[in-house]
PDB file of N, CA and C in Angstrom:
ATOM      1  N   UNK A   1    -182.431 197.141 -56.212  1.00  0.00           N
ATOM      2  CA  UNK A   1    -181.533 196.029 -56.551  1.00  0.00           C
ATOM      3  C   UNK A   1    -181.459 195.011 -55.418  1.00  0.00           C
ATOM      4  N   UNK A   2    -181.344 195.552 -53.813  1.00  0.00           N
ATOM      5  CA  UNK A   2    -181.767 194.434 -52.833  1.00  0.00           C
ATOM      6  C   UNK A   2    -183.124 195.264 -51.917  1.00  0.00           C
ATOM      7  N   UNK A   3    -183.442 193.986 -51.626  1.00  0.00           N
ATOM      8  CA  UNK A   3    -184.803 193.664 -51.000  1.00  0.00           C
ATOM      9  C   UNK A   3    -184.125 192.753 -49.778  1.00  0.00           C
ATOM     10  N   UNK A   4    -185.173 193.309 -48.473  1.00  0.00           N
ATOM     11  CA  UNK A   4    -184.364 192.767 -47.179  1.00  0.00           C
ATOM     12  C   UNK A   4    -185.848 192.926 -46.356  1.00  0.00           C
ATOM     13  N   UNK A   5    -186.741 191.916 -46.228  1.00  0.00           N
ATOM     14  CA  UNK A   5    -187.493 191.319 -45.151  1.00  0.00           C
ATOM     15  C   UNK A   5    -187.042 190.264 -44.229  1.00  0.00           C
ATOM     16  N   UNK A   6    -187.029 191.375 -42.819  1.00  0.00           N
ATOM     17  CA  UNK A   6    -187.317 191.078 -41.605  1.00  0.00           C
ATOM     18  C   UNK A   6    -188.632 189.784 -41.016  1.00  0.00           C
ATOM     19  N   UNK A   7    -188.316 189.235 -39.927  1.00  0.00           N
ATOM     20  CA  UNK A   7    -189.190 188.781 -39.362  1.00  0.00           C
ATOM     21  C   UNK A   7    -188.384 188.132 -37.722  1.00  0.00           C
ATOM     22  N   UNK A   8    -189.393 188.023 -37.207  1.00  0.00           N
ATOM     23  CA  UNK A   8    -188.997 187.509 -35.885  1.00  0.00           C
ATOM     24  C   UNK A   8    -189.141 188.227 -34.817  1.00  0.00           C
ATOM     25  N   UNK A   9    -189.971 189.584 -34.832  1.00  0.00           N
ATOM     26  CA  UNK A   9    -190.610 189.882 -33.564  1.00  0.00           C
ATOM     27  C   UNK A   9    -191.603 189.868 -33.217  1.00  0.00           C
ATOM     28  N   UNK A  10    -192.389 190.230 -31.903  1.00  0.00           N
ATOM     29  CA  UNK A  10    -192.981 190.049 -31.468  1.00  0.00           C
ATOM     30  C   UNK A  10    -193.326 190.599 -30.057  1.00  0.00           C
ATOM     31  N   UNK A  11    -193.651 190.284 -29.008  1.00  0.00           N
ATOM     32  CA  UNK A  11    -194.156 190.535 -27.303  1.00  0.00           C
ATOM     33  C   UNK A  11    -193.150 189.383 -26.633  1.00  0.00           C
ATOM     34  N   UNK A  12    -192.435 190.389 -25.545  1.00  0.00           N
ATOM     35  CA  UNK A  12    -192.166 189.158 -24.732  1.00  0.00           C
ATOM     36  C   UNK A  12    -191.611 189.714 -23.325  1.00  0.00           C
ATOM     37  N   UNK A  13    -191.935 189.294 -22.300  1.00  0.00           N
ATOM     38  CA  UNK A  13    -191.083 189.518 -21.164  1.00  0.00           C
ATOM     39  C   UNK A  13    -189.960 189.901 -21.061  1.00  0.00           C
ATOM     40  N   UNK A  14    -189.685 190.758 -19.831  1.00  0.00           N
ATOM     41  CA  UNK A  14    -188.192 190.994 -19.693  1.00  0.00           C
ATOM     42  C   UNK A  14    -187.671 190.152 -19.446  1.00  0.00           C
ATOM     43  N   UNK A  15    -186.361 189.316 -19.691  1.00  0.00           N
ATOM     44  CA  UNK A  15    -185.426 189.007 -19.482  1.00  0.00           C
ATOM     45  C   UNK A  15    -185.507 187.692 -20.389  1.00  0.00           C
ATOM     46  N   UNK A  16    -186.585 187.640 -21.116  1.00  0.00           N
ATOM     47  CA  UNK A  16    -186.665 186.519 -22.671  1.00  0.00           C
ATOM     48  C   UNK A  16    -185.387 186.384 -23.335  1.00  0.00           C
ATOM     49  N   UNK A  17    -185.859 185.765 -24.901  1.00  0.00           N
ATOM     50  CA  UNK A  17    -185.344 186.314 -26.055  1.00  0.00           C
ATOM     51  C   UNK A  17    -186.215 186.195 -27.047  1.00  0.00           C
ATOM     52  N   UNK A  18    -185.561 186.363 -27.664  1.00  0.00           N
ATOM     53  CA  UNK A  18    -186.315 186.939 -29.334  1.00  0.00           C
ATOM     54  C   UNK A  18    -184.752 186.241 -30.531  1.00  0.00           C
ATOM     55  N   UNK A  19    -185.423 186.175 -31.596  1.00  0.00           N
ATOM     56  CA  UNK A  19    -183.976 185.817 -32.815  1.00  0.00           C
ATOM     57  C   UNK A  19    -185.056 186.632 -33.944  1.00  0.00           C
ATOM     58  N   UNK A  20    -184.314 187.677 -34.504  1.00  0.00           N
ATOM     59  CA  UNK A  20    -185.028 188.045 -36.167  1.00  0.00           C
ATOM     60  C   UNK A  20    -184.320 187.485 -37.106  1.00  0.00           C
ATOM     61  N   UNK A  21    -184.896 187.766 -37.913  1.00  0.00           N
ATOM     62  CA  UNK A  21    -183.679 187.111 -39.032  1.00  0.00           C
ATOM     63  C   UNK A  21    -184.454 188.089 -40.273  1.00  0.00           C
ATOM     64  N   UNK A  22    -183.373 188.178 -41.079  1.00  0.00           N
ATOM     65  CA  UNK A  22    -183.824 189.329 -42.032  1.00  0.00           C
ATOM     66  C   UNK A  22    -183.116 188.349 -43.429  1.00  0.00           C
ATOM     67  N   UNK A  23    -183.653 188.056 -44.477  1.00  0.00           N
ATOM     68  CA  UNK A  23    -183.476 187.801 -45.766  1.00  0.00           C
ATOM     69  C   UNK A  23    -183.058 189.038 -46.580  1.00  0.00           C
ATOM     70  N   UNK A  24    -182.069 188.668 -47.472  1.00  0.00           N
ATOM     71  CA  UNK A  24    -181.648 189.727 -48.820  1.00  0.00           C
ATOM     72  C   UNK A  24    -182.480 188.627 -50.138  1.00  0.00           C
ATOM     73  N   UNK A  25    -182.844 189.597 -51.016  1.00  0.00           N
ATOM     74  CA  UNK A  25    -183.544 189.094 -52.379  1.00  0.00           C
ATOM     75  C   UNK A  25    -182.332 190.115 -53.348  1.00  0.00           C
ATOM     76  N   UNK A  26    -182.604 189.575 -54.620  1.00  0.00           N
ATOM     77  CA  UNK A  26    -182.564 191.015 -55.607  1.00  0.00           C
ATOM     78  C   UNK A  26    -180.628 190.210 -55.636  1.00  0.00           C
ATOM     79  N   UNK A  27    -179.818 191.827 -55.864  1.00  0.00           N
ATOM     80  CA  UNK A  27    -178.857 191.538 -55.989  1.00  0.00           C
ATOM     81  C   UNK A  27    -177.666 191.227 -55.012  1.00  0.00           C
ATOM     82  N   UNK A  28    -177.975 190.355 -54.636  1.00  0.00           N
ATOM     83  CA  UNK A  28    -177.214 189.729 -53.564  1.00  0.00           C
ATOM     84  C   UNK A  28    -175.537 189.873 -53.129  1.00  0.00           C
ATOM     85  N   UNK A  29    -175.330 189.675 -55.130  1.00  0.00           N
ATOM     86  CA  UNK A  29    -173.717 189.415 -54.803  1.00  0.00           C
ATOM     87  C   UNK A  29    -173.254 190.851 -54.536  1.00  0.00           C
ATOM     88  N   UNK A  30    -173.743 191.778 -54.609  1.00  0.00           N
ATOM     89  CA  UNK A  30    -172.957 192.961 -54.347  1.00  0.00           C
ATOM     90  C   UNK A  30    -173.140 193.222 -52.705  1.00  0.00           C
ATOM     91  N   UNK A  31    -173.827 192.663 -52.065  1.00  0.00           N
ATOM     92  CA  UNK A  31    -173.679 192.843 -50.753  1.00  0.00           C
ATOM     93  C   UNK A  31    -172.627 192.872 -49.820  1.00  0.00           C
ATOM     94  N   UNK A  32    -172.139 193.466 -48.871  1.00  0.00           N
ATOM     95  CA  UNK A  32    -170.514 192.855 -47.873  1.00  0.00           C
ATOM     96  C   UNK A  32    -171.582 193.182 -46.477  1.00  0.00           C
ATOM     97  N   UNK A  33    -171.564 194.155 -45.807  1.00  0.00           N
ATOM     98  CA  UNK A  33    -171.769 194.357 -44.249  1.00  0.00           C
ATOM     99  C   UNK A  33    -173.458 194.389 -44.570  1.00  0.00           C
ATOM    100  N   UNK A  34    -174.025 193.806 -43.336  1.00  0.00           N
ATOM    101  CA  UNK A  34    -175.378 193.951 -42.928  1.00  0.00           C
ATOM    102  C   UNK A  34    -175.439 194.095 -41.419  1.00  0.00           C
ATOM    103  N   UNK A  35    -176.932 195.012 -41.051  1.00  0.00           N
ATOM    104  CA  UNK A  35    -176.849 194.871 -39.767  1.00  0.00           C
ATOM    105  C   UNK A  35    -178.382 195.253 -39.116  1.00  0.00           C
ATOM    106  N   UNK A  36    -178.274 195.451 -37.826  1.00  0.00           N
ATOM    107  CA  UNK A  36    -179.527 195.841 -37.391  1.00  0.00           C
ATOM    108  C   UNK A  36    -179.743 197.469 -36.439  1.00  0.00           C
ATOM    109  N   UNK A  37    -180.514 198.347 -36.518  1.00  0.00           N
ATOM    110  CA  UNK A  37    -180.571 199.213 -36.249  1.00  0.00           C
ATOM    111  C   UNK A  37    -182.091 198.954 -35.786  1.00  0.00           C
ATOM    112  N   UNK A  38    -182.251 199.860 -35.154  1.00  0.00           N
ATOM    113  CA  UNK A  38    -183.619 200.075 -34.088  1.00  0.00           C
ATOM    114  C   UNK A  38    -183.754 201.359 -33.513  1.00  0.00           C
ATOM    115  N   UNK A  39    -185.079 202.009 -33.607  1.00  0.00           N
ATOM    116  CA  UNK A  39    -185.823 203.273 -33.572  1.00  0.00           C
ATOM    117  C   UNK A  39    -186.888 202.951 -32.342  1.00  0.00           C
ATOM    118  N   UNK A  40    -186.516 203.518 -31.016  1.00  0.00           N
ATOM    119  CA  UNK A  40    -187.784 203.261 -29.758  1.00  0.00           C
ATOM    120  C   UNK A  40    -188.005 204.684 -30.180  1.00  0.00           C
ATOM    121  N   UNK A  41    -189.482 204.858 -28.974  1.00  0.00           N
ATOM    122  CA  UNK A  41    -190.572 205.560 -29.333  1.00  0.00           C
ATOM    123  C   UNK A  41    -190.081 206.582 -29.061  1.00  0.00           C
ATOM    124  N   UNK A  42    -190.168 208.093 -29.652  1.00  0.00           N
ATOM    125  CA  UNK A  42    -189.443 209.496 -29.450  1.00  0.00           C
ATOM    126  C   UNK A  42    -188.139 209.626 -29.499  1.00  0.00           C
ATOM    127  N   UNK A  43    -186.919 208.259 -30.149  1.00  0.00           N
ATOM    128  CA  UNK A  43    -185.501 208.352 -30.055  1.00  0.00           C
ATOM    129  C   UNK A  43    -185.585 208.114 -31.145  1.00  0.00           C
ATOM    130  N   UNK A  44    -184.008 208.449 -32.105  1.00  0.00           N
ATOM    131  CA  UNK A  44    -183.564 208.463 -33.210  1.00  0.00           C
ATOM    132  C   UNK A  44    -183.542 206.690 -33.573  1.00  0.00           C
ATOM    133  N   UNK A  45    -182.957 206.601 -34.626  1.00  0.00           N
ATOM    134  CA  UNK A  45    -182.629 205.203 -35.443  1.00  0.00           C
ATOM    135  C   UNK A  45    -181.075 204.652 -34.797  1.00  0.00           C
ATOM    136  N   UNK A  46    -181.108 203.874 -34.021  1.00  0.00           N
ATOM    137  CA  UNK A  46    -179.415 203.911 -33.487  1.00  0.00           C
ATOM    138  C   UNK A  46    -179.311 202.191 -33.929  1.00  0.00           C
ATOM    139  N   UNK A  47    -177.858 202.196 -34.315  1.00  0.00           N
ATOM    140  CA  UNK A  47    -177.008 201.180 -34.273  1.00  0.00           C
ATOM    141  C   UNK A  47    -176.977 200.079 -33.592  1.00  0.00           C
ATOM    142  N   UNK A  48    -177.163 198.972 -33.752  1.00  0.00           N
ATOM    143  CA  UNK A  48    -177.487 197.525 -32.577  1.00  0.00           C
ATOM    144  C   UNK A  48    -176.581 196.778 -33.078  1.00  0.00           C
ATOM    145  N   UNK A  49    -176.025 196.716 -34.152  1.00  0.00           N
ATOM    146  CA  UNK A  49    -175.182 195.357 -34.673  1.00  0.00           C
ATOM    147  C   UNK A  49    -174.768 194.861 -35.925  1.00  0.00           C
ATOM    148  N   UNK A  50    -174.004 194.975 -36.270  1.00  0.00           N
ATOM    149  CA  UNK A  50    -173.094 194.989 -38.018  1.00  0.00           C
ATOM    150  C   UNK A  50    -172.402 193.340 -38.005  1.00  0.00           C
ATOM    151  N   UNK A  51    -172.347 193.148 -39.577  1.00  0.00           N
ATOM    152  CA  UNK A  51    -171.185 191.842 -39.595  1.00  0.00           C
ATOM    153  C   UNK A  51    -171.106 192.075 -40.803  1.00  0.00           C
ATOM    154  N   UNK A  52    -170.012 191.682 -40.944  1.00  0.00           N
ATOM    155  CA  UNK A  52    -169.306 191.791 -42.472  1.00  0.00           C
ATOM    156  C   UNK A  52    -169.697 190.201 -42.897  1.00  0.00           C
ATOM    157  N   UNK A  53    -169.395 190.108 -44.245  1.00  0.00           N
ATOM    158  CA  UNK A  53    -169.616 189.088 -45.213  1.00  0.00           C
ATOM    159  C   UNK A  53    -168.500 187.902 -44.469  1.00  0.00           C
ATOM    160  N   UNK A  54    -167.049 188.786 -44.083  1.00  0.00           N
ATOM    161  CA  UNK A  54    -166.566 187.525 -43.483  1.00  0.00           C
ATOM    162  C   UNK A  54    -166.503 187.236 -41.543  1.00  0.00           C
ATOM    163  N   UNK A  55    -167.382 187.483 -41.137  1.00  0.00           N
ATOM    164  CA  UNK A  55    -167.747 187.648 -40.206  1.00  0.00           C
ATOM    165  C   UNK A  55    -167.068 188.746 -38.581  1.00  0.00           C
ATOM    166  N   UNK A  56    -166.779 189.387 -39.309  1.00  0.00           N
ATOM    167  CA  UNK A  56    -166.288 190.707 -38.181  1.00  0.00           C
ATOM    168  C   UNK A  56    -167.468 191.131 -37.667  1.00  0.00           C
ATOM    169  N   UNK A  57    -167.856 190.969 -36.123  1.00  0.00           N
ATOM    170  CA  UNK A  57    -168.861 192.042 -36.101  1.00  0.00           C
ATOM    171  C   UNK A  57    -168.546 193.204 -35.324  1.00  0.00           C
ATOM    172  N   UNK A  58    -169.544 193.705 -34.874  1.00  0.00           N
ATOM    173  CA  UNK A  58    -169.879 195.382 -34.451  1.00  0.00           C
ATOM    174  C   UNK A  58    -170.995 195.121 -33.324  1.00  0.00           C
ATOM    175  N   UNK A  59    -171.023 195.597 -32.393  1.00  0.00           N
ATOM    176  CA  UNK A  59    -172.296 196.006 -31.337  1.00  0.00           C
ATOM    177  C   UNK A  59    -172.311 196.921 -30.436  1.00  0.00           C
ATOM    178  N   UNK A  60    -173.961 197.716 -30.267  1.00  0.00           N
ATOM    179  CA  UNK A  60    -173.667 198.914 -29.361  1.00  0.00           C
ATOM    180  C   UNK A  60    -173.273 198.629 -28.257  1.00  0.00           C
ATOM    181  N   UNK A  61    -172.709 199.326 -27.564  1.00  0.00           N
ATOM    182  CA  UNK A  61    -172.462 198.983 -26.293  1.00  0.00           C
ATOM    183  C   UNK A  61    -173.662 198.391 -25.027  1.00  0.00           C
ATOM    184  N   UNK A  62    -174.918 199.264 -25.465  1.00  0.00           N
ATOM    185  CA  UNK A  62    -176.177 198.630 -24.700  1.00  0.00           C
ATOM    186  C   UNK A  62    -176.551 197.188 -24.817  1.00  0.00           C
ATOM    187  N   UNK A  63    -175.979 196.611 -26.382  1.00  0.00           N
ATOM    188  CA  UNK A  63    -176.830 195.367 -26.164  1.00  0.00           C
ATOM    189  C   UNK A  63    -175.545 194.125 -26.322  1.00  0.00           C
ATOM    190  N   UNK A  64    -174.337 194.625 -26.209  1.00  0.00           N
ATOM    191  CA  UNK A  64    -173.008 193.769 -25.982  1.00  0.00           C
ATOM    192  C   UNK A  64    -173.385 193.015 -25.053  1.00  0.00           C
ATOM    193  N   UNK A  65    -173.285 191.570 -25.462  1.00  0.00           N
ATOM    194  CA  UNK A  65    -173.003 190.410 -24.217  1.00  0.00           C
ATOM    195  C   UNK A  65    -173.793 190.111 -24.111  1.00  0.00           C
ATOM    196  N   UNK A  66    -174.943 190.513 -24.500  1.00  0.00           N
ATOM    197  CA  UNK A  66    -176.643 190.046 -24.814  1.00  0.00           C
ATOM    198  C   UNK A  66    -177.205 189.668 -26.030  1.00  0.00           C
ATOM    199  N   UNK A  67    -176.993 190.623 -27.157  1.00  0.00           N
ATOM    200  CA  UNK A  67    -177.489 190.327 -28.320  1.00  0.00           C
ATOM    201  C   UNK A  67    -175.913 189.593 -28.924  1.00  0.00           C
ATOM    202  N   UNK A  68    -176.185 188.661 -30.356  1.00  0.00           N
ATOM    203  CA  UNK A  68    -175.317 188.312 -31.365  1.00  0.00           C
ATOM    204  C   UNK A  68    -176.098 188.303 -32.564  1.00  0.00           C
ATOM    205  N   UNK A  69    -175.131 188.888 -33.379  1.00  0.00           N
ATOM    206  CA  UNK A  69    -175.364 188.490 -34.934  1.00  0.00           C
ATOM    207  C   UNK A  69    -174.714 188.227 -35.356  1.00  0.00           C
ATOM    208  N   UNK A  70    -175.383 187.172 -36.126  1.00  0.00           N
ATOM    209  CA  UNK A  70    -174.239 185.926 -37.387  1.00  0.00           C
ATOM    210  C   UNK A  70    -175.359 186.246 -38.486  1.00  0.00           C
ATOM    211  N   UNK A  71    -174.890 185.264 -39.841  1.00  0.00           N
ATOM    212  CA  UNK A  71    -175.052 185.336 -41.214  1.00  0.00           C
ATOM    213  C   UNK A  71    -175.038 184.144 -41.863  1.00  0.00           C
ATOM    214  N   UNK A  72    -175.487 184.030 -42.549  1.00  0.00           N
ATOM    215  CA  UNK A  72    -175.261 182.663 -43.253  1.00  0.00           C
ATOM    216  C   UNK A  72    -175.407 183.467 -44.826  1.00  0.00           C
ATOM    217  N   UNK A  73    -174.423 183.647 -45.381  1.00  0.00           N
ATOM    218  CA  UNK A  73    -173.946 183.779 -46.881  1.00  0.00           C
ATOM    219  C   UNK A  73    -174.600 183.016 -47.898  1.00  0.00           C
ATOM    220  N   UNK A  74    -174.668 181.690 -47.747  1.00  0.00           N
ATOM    221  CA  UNK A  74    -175.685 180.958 -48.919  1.00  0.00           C
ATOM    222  C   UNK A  74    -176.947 181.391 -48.566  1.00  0.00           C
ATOM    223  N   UNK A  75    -177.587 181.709 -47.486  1.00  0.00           N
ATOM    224  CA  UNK A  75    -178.811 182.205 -48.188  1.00  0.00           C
ATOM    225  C   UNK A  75    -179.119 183.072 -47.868  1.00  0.00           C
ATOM    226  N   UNK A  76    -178.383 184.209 -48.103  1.00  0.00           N
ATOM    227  CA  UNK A  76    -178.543 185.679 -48.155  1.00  0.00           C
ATOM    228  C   UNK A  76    -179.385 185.856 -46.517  1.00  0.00           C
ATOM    229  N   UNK A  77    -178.717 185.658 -45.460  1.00  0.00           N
ATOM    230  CA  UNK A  77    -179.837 185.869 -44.597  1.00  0.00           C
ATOM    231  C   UNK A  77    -178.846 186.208 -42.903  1.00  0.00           C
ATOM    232  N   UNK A  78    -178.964 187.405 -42.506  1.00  0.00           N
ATOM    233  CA  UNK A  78    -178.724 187.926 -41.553  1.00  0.00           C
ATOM    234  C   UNK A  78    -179.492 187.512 -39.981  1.00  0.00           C
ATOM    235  N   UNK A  79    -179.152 187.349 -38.736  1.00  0.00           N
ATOM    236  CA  UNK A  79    -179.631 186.798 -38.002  1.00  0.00           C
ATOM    237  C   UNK A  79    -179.434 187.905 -36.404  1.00  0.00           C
ATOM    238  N   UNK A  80    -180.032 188.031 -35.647  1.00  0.00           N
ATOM    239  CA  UNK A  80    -179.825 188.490 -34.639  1.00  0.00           C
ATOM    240  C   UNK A  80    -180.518 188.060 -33.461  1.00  0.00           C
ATOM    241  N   UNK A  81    -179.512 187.434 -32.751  1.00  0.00           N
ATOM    242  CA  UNK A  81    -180.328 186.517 -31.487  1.00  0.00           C
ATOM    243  C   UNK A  81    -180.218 188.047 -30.167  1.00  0.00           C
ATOM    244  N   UNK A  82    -181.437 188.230 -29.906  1.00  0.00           N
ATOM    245  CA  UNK A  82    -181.554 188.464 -28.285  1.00  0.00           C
ATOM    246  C   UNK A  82    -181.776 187.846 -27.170  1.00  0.00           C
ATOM    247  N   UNK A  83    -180.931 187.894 -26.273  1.00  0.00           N
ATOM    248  CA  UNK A  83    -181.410 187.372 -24.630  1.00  0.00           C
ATOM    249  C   UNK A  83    -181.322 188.123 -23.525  1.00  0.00           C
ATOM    250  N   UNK A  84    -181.730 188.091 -23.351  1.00  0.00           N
ATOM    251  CA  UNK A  84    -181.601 188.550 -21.535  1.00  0.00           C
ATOM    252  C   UNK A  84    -182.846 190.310 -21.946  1.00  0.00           C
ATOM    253  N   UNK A  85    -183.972 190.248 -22.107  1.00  0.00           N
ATOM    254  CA  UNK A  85    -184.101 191.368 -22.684  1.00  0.00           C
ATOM    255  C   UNK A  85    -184.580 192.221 -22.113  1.00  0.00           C
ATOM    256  N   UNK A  86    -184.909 193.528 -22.163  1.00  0.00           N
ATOM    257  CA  UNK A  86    -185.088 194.827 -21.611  1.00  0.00           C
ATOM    258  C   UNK A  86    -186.087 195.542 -22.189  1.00  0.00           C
ATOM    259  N   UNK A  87    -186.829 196.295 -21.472  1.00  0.00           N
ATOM    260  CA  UNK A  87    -188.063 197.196 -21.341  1.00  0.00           C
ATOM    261  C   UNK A  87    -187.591 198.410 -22.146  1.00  0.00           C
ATOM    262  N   UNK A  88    -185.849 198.275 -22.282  1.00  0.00           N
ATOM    263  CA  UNK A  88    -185.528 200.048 -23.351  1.00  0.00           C
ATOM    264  C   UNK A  88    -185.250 198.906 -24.320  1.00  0.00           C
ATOM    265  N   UNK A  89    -185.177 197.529 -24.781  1.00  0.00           N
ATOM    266  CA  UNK A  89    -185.074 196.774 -25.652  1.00  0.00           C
ATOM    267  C   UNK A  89    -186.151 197.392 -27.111  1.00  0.00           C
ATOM    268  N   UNK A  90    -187.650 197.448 -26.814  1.00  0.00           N
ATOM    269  CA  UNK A  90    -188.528 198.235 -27.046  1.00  0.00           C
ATOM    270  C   UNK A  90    -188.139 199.025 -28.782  1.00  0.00           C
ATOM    271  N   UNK A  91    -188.727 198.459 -29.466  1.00  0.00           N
ATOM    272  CA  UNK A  91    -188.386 199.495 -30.797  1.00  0.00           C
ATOM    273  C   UNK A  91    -188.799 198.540 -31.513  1.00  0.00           C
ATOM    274  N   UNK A  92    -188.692 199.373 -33.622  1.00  0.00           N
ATOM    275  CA  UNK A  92    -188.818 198.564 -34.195  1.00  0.00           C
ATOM    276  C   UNK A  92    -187.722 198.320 -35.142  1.00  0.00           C
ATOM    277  N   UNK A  93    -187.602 197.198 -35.071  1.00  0.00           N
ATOM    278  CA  UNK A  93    -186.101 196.901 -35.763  1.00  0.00           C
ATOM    279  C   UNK A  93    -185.609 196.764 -36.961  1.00  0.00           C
ATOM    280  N   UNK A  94    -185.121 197.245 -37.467  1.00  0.00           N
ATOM    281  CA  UNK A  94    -184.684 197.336 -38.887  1.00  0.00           C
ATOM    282  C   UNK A  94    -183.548 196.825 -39.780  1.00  0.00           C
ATOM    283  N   UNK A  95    -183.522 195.869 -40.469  1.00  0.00           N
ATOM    284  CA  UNK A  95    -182.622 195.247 -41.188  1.00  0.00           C
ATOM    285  C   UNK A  95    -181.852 196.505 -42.009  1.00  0.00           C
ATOM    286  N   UNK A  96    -180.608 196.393 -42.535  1.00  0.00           N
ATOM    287  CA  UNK A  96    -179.797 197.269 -43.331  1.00  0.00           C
ATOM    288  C   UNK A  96    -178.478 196.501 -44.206  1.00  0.00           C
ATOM    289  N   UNK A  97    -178.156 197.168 -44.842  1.00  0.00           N
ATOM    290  CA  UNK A  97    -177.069 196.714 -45.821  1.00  0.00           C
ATOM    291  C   UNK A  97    -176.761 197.705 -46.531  1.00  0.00           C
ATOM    292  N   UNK A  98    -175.403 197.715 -46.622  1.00  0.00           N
ATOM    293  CA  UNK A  98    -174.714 198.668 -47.663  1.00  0.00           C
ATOM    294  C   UNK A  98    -173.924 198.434 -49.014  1.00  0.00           C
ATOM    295  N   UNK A  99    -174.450 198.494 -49.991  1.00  0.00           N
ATOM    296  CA  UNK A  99    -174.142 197.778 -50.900  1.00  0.00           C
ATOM    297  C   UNK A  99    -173.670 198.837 -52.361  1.00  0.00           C
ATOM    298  N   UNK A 100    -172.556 198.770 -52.641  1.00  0.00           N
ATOM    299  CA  UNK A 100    -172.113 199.587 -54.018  1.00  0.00           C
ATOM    300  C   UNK A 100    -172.522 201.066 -53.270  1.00  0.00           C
ATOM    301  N   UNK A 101    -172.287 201.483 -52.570  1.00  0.00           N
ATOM    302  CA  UNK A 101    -172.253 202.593 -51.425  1.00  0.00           C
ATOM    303  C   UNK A 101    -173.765 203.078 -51.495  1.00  0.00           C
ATOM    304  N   UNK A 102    -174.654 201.983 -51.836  1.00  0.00           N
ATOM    305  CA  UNK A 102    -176.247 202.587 -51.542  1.00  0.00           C
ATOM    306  C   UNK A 102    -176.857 201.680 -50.621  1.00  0.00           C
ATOM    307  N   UNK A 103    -177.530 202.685 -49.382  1.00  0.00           N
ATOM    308  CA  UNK A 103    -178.343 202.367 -48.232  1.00  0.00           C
ATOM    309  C   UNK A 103    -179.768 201.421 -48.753  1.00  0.00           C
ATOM    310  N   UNK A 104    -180.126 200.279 -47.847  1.00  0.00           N
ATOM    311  CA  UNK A 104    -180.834 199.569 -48.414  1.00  0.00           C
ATOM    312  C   UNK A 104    -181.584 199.232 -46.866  1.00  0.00           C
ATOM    313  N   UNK A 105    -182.909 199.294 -46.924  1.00  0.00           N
ATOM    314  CA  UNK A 105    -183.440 199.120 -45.384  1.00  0.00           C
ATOM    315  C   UNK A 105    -184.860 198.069 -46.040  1.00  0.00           C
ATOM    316  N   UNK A 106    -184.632 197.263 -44.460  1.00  0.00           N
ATOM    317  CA  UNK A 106    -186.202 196.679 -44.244  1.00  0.00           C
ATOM    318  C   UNK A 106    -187.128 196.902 -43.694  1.00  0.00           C
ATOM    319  N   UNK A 107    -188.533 197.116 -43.763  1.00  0.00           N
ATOM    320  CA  UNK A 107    -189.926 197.517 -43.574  1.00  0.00           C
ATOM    321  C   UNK A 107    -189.652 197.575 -41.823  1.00  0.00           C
ATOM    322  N   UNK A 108    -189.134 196.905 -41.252  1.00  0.00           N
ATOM    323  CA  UNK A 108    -188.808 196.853 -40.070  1.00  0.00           C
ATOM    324  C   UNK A 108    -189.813 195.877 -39.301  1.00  0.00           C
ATOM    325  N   UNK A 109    -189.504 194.971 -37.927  1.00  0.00           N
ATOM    326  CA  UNK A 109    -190.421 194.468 -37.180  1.00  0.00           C
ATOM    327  C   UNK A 109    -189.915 194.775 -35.598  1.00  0.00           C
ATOM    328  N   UNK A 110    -191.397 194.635 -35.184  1.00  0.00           N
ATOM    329  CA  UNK A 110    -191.670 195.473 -34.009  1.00  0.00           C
ATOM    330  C   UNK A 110    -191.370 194.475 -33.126  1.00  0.00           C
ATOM    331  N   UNK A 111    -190.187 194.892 -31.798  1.00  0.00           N
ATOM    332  CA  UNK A 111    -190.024 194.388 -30.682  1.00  0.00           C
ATOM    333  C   UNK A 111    -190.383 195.094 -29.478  1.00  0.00           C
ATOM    334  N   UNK A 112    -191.320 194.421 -28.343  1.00  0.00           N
ATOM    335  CA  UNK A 112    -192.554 195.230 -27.451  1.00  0.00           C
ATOM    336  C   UNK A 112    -191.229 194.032 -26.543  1.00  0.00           C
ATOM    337  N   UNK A 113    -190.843 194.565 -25.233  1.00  0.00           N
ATOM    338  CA  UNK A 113    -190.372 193.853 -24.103  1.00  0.00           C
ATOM    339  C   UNK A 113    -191.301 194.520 -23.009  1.00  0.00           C
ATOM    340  N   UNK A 114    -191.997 193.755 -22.176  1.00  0.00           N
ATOM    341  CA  UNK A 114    -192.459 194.052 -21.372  1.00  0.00           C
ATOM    342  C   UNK A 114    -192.086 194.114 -19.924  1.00  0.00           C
ATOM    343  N   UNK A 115    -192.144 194.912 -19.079  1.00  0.00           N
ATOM    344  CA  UNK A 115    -191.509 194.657 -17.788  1.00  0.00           C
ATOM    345  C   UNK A 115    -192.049 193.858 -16.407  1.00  0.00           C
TER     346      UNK A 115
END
């Protein structure tokens, strides 16, 4: 019912940035919170950053004060700016949404920070 492609990573130096931005398709209006989660190499899937439909957000404590995510509601499209970035930055990142209490993920795109 939703569809959520990612884009916006890539290679980049430490202490860069990067912005992804992840699109919702499909059924939109049932959407409220979206966010971003990220899986580095041999670690679990952890938590990076939530926002609700009316803009409350959420961030891990690792990437507070560095990363932000905002939203833009008309066009279904989630955003996550990085700066200042890091070598455990490293993973591939994954769009999410929870919608009518079913988990909804994107193909994910790969962020390489180099040191």
């Amino acid at each position: 019912q939703v569809q959520l492609v990612e884009s916006g990573g890539g290679l980049v130096q430490a202490g860069g940035s990067l912005r992804l931005s992840c699109t919702a398709s499909g059924s939109t209006f049932i959407i409220d919170v979206m966010g971003w989660y990220r899986q580095a190499p041999g670690k679990q899937r952890e938590l990076v950053a939530t926002i609700t439909r009316g803009g409350t957000t959420n961030y891990a404590d690792s990437v507070k004060g560095r990363f932000t995510i905002s939203r833009d509601n008309a066009k279904n499209t989630v955003y996550l700016q990085m700066n200042s970035l890091k070598p455990e930055d490293t993973g591939v990142y994954y769009c999410h949404t929870r919608a009518l209490g079913v988990d909804y993920w994107g193909e994910g795109t790969l962020v390489n920070i180099s040191s």
